[in-house]
N, C-alpha and C. Protein backbone atom coordinates (compact mmCIF):
# COMPACT_ATOMS: atom_id res chain seq x y z
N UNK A 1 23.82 -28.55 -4.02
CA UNK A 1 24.39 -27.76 -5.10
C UNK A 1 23.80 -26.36 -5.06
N UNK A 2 23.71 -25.91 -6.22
CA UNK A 2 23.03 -24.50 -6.29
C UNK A 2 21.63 -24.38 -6.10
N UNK A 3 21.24 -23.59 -5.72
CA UNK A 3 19.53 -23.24 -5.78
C UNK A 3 19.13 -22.70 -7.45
N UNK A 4 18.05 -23.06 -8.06
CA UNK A 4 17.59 -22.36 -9.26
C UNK A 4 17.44 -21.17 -9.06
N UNK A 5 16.29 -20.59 -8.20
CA UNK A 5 16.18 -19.12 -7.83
C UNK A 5 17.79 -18.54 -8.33
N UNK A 6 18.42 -18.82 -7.39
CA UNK A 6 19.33 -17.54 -7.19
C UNK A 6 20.66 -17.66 -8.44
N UNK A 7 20.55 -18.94 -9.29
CA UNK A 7 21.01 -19.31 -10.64
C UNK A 7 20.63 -17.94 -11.38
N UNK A 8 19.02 -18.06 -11.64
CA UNK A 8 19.05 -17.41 -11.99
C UNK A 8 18.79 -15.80 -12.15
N UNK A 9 18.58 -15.57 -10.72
CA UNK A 9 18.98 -14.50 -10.41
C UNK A 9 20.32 -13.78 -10.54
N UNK A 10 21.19 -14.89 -10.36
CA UNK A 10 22.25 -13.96 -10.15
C UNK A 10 22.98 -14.17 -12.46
N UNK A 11 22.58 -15.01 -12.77
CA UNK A 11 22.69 -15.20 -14.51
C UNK A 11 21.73 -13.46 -14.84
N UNK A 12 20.70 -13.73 -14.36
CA UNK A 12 20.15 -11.92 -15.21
C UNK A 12 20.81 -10.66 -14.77
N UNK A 13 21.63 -10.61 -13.50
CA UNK A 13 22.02 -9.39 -13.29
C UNK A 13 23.62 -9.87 -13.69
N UNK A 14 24.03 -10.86 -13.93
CA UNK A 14 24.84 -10.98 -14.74
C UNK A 14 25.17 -10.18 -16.22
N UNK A 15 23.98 -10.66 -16.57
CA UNK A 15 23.31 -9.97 -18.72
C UNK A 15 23.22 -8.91 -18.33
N UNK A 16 22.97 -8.14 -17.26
CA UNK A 16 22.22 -6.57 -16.92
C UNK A 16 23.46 -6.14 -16.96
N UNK A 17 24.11 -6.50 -16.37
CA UNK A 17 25.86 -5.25 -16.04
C UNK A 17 26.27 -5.81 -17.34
N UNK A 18 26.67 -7.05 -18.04
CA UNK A 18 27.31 -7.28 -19.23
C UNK A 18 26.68 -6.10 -20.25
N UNK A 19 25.24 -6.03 -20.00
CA UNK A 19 24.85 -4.90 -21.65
C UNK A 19 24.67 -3.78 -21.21
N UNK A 20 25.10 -3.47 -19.82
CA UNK A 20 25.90 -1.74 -19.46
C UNK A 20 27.30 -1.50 -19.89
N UNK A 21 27.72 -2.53 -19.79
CA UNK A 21 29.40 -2.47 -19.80
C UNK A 21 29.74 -2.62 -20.91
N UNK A 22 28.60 -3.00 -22.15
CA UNK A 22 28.94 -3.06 -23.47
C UNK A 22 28.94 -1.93 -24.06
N UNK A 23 27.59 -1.56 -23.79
CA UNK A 23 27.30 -0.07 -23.87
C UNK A 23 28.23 1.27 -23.38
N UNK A 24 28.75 1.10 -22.41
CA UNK A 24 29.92 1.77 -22.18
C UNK A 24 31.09 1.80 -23.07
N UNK A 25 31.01 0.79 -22.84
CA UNK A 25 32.54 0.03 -24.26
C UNK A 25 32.09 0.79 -25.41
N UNK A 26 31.19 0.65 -25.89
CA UNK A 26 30.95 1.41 -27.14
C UNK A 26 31.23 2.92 -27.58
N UNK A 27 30.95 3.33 -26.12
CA UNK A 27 30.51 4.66 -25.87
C UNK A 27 32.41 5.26 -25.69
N UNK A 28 33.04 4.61 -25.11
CA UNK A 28 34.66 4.81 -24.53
C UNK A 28 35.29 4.79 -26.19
N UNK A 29 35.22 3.47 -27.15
CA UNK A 29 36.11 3.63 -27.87
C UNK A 29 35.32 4.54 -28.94
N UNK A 30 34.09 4.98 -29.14
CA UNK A 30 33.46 5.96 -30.39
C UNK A 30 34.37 7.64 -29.33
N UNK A 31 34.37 7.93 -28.91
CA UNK A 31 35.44 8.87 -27.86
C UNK A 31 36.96 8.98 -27.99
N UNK A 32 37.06 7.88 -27.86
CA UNK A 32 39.10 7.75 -28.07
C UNK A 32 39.66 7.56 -26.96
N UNK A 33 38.95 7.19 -26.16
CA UNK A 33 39.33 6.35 -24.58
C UNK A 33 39.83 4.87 -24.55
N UNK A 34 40.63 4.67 -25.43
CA UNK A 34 41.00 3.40 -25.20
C UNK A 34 41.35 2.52 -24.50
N UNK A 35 42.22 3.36 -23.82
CA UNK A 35 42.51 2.43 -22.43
C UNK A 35 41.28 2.10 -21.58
N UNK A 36 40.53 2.80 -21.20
CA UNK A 36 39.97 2.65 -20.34
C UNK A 36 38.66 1.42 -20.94
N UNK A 37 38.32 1.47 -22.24
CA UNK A 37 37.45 0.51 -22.82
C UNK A 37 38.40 -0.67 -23.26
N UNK A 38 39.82 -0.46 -22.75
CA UNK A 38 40.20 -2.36 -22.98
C UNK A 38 40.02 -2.84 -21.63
N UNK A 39 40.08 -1.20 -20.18
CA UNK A 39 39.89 -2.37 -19.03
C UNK A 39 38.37 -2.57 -19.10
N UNK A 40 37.31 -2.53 -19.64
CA UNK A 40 35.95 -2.70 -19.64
C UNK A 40 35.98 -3.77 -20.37
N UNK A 41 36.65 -4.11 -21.63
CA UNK A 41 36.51 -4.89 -22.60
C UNK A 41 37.37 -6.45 -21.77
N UNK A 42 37.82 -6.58 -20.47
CA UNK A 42 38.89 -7.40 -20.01
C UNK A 42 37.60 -7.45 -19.03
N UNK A 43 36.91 -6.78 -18.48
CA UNK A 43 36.01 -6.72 -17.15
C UNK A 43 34.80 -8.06 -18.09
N UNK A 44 34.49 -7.59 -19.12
CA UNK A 44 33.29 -8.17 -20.46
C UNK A 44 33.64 -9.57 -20.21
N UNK A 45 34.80 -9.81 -20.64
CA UNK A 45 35.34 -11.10 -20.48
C UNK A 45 35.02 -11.84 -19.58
N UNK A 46 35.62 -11.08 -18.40
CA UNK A 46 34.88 -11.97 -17.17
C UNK A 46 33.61 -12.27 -17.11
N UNK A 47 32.53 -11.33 -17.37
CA UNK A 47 31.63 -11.41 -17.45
C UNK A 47 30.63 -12.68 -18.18
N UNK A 48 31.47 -12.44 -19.15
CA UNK A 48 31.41 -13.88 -20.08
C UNK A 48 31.50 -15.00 -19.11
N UNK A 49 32.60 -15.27 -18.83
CA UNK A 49 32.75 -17.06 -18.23
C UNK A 49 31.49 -16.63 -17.13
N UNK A 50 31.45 -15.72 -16.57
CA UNK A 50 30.27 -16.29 -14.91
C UNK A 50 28.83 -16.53 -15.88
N UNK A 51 28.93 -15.78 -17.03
CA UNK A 51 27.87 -15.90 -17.84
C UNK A 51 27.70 -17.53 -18.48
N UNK A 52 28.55 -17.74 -18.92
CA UNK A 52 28.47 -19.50 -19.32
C UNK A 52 28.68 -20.55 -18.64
N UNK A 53 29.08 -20.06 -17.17
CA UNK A 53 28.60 -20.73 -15.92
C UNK A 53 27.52 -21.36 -15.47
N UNK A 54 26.59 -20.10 -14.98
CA UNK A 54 25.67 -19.55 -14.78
C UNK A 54 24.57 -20.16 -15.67
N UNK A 55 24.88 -20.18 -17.04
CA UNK A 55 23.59 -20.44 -18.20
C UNK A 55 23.81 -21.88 -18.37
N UNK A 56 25.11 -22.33 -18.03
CA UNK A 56 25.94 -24.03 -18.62
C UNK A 56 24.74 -24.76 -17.18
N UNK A 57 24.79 -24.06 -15.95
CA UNK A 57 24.17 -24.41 -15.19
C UNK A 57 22.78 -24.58 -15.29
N UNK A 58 22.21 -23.72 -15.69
CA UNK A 58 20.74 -23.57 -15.56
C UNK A 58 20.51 -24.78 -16.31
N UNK A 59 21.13 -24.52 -17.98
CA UNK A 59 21.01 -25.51 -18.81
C UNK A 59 20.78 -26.97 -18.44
N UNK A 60 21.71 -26.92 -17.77
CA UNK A 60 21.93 -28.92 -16.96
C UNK A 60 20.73 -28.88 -15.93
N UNK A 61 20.37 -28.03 -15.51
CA UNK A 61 19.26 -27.82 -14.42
C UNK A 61 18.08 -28.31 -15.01
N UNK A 62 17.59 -27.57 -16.39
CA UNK A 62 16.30 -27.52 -17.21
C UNK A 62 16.82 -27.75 -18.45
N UNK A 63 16.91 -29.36 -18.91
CA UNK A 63 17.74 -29.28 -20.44
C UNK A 63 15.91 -29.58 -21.01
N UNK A 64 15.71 -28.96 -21.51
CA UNK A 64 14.87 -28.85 -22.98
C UNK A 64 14.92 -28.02 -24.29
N UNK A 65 14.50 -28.20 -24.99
CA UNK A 65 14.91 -27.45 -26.29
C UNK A 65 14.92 -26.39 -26.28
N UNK A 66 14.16 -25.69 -25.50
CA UNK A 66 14.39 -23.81 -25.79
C UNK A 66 15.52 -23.20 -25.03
N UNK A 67 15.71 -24.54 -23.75
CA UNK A 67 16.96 -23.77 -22.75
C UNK A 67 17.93 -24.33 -23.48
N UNK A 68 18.22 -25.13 -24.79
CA UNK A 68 19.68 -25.68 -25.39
C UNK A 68 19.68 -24.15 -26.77
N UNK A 69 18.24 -24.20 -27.12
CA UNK A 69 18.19 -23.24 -28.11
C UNK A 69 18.77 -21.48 -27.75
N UNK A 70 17.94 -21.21 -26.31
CA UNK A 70 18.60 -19.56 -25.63
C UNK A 70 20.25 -19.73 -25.29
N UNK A 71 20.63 -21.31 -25.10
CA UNK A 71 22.13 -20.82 -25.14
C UNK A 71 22.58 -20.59 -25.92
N UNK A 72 22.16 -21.72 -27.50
CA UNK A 72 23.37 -21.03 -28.52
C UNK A 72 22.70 -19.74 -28.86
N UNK A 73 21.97 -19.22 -29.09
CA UNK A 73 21.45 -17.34 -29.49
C UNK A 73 21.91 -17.03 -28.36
N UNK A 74 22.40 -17.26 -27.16
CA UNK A 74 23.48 -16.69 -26.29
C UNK A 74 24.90 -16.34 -26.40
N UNK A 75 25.70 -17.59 -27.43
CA UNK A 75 26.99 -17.45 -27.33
C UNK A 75 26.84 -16.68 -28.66
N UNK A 76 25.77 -17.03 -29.74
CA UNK A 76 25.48 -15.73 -30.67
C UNK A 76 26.00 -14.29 -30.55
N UNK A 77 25.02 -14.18 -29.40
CA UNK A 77 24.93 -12.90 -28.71
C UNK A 77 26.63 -12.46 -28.26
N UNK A 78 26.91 -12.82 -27.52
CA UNK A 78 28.09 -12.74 -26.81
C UNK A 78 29.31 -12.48 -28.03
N UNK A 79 29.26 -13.44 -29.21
CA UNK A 79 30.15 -13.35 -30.18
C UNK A 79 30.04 -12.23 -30.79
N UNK A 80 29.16 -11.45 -30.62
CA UNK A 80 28.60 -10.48 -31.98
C UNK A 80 29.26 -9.31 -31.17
N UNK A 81 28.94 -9.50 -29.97
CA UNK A 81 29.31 -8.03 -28.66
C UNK A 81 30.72 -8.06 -28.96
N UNK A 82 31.49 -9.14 -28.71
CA UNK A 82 32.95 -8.98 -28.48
C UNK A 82 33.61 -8.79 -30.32
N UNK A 83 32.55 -9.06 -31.36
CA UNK A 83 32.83 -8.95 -32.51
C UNK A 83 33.07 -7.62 -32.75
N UNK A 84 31.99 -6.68 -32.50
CA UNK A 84 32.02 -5.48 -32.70
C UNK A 84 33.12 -4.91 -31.54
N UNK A 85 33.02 -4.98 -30.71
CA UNK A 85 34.13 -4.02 -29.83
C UNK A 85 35.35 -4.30 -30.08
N UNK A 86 35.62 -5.62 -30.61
CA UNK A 86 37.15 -5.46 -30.78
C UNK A 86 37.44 -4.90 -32.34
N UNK A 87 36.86 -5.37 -33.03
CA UNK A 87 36.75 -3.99 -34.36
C UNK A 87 36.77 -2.91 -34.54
N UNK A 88 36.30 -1.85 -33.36
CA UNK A 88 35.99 -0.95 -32.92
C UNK A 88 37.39 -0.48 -32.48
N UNK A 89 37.38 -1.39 -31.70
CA UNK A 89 39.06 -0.93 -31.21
C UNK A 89 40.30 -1.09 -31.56
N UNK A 90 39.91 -1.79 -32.95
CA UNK A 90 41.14 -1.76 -33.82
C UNK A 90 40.87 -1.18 -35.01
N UNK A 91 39.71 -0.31 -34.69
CA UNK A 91 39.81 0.51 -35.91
C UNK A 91 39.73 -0.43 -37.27
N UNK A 92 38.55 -1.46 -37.16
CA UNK A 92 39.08 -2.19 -38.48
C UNK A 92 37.13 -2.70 -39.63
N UNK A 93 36.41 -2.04 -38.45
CA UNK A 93 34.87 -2.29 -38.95
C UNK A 93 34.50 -1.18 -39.98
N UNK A 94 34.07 -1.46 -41.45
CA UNK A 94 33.85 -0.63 -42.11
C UNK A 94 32.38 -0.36 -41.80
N UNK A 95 31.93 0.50 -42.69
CA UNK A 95 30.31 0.71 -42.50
C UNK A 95 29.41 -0.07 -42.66
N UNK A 96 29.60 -0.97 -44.11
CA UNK A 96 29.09 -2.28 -44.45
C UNK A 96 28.98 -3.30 -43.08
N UNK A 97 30.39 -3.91 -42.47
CA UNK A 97 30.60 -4.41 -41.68
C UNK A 97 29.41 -4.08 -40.39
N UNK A 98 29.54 -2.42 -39.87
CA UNK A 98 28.91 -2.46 -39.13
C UNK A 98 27.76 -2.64 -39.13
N UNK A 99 27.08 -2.34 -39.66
CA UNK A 99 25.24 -2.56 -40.16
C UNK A 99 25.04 -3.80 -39.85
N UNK A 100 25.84 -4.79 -40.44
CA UNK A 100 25.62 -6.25 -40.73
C UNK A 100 25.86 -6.77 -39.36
N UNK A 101 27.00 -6.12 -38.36
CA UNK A 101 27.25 -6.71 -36.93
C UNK A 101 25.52 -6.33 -36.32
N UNK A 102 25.83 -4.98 -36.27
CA UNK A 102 24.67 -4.20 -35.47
C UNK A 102 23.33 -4.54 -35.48
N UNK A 103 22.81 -5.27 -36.83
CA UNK A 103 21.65 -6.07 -37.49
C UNK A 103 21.85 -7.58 -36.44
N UNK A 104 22.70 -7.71 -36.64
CA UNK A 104 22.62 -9.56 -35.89
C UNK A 104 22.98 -9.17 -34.38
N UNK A 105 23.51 -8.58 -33.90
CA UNK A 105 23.33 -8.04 -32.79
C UNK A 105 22.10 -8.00 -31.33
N UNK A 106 20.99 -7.05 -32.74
CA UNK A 106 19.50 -6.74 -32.17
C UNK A 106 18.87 -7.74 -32.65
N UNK A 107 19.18 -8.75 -33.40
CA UNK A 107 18.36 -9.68 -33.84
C UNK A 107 18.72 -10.88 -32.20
N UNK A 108 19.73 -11.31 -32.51
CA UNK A 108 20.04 -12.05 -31.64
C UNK A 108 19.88 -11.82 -29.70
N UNK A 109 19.86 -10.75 -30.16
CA UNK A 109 19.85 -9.92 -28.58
C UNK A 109 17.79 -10.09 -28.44
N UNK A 110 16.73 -9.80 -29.09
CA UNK A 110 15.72 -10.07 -29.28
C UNK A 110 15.19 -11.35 -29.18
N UNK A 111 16.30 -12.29 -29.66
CA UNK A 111 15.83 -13.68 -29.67
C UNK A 111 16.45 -14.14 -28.43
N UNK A 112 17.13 -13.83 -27.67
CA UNK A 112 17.63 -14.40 -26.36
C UNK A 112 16.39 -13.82 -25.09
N UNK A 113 15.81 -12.71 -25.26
CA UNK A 113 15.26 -11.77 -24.51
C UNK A 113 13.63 -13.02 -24.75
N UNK A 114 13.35 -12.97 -25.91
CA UNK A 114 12.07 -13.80 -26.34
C UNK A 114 12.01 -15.03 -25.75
N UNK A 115 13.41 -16.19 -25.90
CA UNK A 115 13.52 -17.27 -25.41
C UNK A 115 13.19 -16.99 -23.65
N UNK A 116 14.11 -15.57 -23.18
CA UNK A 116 14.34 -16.02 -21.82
C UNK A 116 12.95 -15.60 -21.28
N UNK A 117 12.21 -14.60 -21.82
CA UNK A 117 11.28 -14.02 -21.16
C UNK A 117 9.28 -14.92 -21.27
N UNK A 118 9.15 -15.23 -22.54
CA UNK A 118 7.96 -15.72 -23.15
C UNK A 118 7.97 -16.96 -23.25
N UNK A 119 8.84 -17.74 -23.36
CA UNK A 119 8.98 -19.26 -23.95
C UNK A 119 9.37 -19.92 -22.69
């Protein structure tokens, strides 16, 4: 089957281009580039499934509680990204709204980073 090494090697530079390409996304629709941040926001996507591949794998590889725990603060994560950008791009996140995305965001994004890095 797969090797672990390169699981998860290739799962972190996975997260690495996903939170460039978010960051971009952000950066395209605060601009008025829309088009070009739905083909980023369609690229994200993909990104996603090799991402829950990738982590569905590791998971089955090393099932213990912190690797069942970093996935769900993963799909957390992932929900909150595609929460905000598509709000964004429909013009539909108030200020309230955003704080409250942007707050669980860095929270969740912190707690995936903690799980994957220290624990």
């Amino acid at each position: 089957m797969w090797e672990y090494e390169t699981l998860i090697h290739s799962h972190g530079l996975f997260w690495f281009i996903t939170m460039i390409l978010f960051g971009l996304t952000i950066v395209l629709l605060k601009s008025g580039k829309l088009k070009l941040a739905k083909v980023i926001q369609m690229s994200l996507r993909i990104l996603y499934i090799l991402l829950f591949v990738t982590g569905g794998a590791l998971v089955l590889m090393n099932i213990w509680w912190g690797a069942l725990l970093k996935g769900l603060l993963s799909f957390w994560l992932i929900y909150m990204m595609e929460l905000i950008s598509n709000r964004m791009a429909k013009n539909l996140l108030s200020k309230k709204d955003a704080l409250l995305f942007w707050v669980q965001l860095i929270i969740s994004f912190s707690a995936v980073l903690y799980m994957g890095y220290l624990v």
